[in-house]
Protein backbone atom coordinates (compact mmCIF):
# COMPACT_ATOMS: atom_id res chain seq x y z
CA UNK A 1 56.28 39.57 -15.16
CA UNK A 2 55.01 42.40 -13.64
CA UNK A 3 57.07 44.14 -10.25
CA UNK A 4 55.43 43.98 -7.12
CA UNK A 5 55.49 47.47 -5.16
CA UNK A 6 54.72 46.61 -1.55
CA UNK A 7 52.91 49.05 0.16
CA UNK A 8 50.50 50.02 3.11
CA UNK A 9 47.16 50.97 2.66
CA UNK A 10 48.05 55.12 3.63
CA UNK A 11 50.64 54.53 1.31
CA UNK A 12 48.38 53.73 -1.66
CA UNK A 13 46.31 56.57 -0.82
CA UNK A 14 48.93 59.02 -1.06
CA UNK A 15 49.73 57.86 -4.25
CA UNK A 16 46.15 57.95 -5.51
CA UNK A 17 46.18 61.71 -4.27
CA UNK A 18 49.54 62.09 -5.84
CA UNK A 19 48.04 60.63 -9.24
CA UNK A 20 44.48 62.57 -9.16
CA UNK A 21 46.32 65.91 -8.86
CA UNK A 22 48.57 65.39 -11.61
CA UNK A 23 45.67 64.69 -13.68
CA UNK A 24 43.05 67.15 -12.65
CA UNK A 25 45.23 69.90 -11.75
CA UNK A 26 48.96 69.94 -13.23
CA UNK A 27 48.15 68.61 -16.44
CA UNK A 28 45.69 70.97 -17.43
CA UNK A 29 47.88 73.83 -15.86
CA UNK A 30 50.70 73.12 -17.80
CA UNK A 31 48.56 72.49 -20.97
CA UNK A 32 46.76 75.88 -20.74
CA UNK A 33 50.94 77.44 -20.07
CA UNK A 34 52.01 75.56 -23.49
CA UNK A 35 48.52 77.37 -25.84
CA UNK A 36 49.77 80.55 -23.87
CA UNK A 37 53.53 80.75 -24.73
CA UNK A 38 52.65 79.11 -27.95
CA UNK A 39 50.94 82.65 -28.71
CA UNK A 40 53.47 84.96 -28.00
CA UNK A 41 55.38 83.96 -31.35
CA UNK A 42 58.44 82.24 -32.43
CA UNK A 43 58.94 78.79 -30.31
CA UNK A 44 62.48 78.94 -31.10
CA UNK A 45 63.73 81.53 -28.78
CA UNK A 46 60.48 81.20 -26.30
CA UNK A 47 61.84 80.47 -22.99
CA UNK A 48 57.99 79.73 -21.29
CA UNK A 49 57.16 77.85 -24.42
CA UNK A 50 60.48 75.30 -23.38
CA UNK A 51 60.03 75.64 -19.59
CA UNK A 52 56.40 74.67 -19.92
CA UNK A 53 56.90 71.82 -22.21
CA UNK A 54 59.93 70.71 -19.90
CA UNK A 55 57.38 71.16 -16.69
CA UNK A 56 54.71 68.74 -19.44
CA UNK A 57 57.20 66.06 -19.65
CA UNK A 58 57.81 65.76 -15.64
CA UNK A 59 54.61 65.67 -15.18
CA UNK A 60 54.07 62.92 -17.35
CA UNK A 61 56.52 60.98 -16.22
CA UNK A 62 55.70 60.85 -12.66
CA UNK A 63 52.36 60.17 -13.90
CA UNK A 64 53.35 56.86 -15.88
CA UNK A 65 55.83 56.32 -12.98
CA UNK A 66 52.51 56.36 -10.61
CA UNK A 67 50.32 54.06 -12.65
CA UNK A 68 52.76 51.23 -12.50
CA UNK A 69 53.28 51.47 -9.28
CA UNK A 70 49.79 51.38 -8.70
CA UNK A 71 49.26 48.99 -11.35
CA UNK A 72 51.94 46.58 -9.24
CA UNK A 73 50.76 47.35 -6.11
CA UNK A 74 51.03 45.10 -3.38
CA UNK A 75 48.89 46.56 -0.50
CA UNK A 76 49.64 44.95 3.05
CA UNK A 77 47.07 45.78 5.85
CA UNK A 78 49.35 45.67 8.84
CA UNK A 79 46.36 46.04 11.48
CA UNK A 80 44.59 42.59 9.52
CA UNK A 81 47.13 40.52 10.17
CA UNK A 82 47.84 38.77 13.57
CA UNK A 83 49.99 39.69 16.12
CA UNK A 84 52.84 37.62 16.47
CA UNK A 85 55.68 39.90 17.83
CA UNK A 86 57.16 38.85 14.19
CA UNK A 87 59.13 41.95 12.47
CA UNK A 88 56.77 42.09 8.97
CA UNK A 89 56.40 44.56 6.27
CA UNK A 90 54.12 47.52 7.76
CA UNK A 91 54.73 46.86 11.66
CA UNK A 92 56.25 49.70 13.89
CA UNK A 93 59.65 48.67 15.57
CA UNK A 94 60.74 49.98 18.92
CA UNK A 95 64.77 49.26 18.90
CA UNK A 96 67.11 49.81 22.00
CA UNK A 97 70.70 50.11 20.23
CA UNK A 98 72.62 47.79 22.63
CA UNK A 99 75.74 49.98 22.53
CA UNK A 100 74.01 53.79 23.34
CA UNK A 101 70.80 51.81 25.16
CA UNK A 102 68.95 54.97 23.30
CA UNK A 103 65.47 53.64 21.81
CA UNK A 104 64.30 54.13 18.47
CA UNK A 105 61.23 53.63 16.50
CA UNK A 106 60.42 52.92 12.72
CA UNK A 107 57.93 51.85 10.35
CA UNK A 108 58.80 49.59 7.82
CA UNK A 109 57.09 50.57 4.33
CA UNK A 110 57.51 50.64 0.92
CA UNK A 111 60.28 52.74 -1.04
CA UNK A 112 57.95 55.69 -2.07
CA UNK A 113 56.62 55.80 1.44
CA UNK A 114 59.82 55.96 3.49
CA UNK A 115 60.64 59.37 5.37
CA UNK A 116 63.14 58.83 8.18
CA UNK A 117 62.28 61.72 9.88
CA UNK A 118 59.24 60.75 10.48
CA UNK A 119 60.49 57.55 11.64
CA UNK A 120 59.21 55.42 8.42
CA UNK A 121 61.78 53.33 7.04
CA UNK A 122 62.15 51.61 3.50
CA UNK A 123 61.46 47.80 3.35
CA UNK A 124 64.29 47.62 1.15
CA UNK A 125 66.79 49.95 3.88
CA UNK A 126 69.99 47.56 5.33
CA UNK A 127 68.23 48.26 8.79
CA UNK A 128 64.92 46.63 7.94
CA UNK A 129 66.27 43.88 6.01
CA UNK A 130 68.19 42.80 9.14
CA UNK A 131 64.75 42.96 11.50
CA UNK A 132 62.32 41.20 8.96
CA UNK A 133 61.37 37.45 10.28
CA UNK A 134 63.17 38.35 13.56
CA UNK A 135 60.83 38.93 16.83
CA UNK A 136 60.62 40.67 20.05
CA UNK A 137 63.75 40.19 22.19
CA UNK A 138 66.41 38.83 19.37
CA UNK A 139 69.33 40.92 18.24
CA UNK A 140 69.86 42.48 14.97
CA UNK A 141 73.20 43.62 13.64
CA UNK A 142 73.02 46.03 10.93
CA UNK A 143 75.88 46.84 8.69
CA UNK A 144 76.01 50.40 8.70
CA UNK A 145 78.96 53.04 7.15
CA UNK A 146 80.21 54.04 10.80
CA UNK A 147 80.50 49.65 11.14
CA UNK A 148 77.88 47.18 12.77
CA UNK A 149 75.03 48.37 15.00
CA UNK A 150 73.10 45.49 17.36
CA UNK A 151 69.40 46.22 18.06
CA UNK A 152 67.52 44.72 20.58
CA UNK A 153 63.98 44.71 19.36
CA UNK A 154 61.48 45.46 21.63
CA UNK A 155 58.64 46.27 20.89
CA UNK A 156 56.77 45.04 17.62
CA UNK A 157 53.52 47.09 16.84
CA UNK A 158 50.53 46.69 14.22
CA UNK A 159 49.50 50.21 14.18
């Protein structure tokens, strides 16, 4: 069974970036450092021979770790679906915390997408777990370190 990696469509195209880089750029790079440092002599005690080949295996790594998720990739179109006022994967959330009354506002996409400081949260985060399937006007509690939080949702965008 293959794993599903929800994602939105700007999400996928970073990682197709991310992936075409790797390949065209860092790959050869690191190749061309490994023929260099191979020249300079004995591999045993060649500190850019090791750093290089170290650098080789990150880089494919993160390129295997691409290609399955882009393999697995579940791409959700926010803007194609309708608007219900529904909390889904790839909506923007305006949230009023009910004890501060200060508003908030998140996306909700997938893992490899998620930057809180730019106000994108992680499908998988306790905070969007507790909004998905709820709608405009209900109440979430979210179980947070510092105890439970209530947000009034109020706003439910497909941007």
């Amino acid at each position: 069974m293959t794993t599903r990696y929800p994602m939105t469509v700007e999400g996928e195209q970073k990682l197709q970036q991310e992936l075409k880089q790797l390949k065209s750029e860092a790959r050869p790079k690191v190749i061309e450092a490994i023929a260099e440092a191979r020249e300079h002599g004995d591999l045993k005690e060649n500190a850019e021979y090791h750093a290089a080949r170290e650098q080789q295996g990150f880089i494919e790594g993160r390129i295997k770790e691409l290609e399955a998720k882009l393999g697995g990739a579940q791409v959700i179109d926010v803007k194609a679906l309708p608007q219900t006022g529904k909390v889904l994967f790839g909506v923007t959330v305006t949230l009023i915390n009910l004890d501060s009354e200060e508003s908030v506002r998140y996306r909700i996409v997938g893992e490899d997408e998620a930057n809180v400081k730019e106000g994108r949260i992680s499908v998988t985060s306790p905070i969007a777990r507790a909004l998905i399937g709820k709608e405009e006007g209900d109440v979430a509690q979210v179980k947070t370190p510092g105890g439970d939080v209530e947000y009034e949702i109020d706003k439910v965008e497909h941007l």
